[in-house]
C-alpha atoms as a PDB file:
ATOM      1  CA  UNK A   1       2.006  16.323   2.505  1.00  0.00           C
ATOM      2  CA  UNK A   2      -0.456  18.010  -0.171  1.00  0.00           C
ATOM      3  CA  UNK A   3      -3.065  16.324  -0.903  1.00  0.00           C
ATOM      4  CA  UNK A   4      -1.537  16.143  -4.239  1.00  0.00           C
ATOM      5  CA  UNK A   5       0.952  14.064  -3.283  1.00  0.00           C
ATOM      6  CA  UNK A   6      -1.362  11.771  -1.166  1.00  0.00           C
ATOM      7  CA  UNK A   7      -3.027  11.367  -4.200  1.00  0.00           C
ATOM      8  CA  UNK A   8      -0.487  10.294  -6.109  1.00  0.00           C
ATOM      9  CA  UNK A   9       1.412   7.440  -3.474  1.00  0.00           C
ATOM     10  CA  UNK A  10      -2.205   6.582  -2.777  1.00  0.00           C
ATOM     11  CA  UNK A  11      -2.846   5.522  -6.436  1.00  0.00           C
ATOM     12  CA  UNK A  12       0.810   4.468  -6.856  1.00  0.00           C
ATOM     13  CA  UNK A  13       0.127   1.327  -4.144  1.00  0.00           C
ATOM     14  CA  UNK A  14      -2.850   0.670  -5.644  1.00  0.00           C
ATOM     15  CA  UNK A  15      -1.499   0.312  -8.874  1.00  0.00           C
ATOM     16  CA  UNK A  16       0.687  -2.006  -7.763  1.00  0.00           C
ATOM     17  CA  UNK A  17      -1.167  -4.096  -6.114  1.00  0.00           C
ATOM     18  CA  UNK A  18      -3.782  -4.029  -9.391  1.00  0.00           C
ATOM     19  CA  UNK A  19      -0.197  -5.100 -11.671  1.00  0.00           C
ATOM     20  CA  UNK A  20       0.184  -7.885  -9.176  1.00  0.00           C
ATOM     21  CA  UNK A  21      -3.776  -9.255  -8.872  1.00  0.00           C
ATOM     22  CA  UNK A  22      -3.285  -8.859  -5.009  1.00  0.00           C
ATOM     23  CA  UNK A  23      -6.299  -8.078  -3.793  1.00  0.00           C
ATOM     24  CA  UNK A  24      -6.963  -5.988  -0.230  1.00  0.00           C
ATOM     25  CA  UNK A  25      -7.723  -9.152   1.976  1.00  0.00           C
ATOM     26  CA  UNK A  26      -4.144 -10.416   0.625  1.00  0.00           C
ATOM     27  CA  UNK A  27      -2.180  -7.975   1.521  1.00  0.00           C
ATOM     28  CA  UNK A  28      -3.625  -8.046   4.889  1.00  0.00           C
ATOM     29  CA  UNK A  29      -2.484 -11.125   5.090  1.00  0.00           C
ATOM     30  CA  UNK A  30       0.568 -10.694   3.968  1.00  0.00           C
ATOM     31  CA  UNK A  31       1.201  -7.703   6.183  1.00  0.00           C
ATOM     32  CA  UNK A  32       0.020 -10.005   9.128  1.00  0.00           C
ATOM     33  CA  UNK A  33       3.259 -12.642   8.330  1.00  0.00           C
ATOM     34  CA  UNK A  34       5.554  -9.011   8.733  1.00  0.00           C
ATOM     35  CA  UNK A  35       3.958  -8.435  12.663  1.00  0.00           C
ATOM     36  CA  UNK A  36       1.981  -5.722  10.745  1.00  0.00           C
ATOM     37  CA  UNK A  37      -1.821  -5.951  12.700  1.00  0.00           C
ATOM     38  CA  UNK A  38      -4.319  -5.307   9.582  1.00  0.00           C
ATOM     39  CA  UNK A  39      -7.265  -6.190   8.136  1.00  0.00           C
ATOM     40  CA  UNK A  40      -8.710  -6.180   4.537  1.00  0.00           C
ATOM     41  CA  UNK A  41     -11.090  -3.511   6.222  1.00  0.00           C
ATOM     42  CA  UNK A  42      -8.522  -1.753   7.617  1.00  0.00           C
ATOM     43  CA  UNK A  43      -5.808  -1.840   4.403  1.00  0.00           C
ATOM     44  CA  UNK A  44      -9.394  -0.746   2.198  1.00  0.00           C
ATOM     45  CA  UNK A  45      -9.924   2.255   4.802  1.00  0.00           C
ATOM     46  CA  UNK A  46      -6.296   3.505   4.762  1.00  0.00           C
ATOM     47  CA  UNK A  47      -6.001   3.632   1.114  1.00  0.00           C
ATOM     48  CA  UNK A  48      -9.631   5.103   0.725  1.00  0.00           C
ATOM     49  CA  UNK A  49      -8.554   8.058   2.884  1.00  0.00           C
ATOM     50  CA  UNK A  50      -4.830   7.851   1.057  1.00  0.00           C
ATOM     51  CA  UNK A  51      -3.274   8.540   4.264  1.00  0.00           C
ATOM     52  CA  UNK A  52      -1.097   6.111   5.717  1.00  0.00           C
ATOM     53  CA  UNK A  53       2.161   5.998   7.467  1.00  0.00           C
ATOM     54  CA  UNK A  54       5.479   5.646   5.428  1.00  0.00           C
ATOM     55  CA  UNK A  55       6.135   2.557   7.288  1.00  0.00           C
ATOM     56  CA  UNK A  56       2.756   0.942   5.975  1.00  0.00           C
ATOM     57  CA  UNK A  57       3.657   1.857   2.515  1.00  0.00           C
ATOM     58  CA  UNK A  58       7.126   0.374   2.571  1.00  0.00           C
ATOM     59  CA  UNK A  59       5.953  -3.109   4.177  1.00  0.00           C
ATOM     60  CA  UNK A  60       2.938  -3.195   1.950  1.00  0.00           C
ATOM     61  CA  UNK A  61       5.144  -2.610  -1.054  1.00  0.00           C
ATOM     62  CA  UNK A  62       7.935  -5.426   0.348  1.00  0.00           C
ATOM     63  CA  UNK A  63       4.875  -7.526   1.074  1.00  0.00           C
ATOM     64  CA  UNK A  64       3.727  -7.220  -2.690  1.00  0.00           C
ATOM     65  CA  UNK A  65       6.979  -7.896  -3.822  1.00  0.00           C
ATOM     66  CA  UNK A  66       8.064  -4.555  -4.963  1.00  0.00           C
ATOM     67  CA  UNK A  67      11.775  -4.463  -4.236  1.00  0.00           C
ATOM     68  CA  UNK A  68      12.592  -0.631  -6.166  1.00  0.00           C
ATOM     69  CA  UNK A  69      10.458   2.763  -6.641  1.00  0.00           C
ATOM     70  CA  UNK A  70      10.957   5.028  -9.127  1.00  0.00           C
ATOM     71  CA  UNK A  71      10.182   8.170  -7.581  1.00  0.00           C
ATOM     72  CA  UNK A  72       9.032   9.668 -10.782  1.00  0.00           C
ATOM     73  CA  UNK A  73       6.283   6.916 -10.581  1.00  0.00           C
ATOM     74  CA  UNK A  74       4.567   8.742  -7.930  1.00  0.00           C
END
């Protein structure tokens, strides 16, 4: 992935979870509920870097409540 493109589905989560007031620690939690093993330090270090596995971006975006993605959003 370019870093381009990292970029981009980096700021795309973030986004969301700005639209939704769901802060870092929540989504932790909310990840934790899915099996998902992560912190709010762990959730800020992932999308500070922007790189993350596709699996992490779909359950934080299900976690969020994000149920369709417009690619040509990211």
């Amino acid at each position: 992935m370019t870093d381009d493109r990292a970029t981009r589905i980096r700021q795309f989560l973030k986004a969301e979870l700005k639209r939704r007031n769901i802060t870092y620690e929540e989504l932790a939690r909310r990840l934790n509920e899915f099996g998902d093993r992560e912190t709010k330090a762990s959730v800020a270090n992932k999308l500070s870097r922007g790189q993350f596995s596709a699996i992490f971006l779909v359950d934080s975006l299900r976690a969020i409540g994000v149920e369709k993605v417009d690619l040509e959003d990211i």
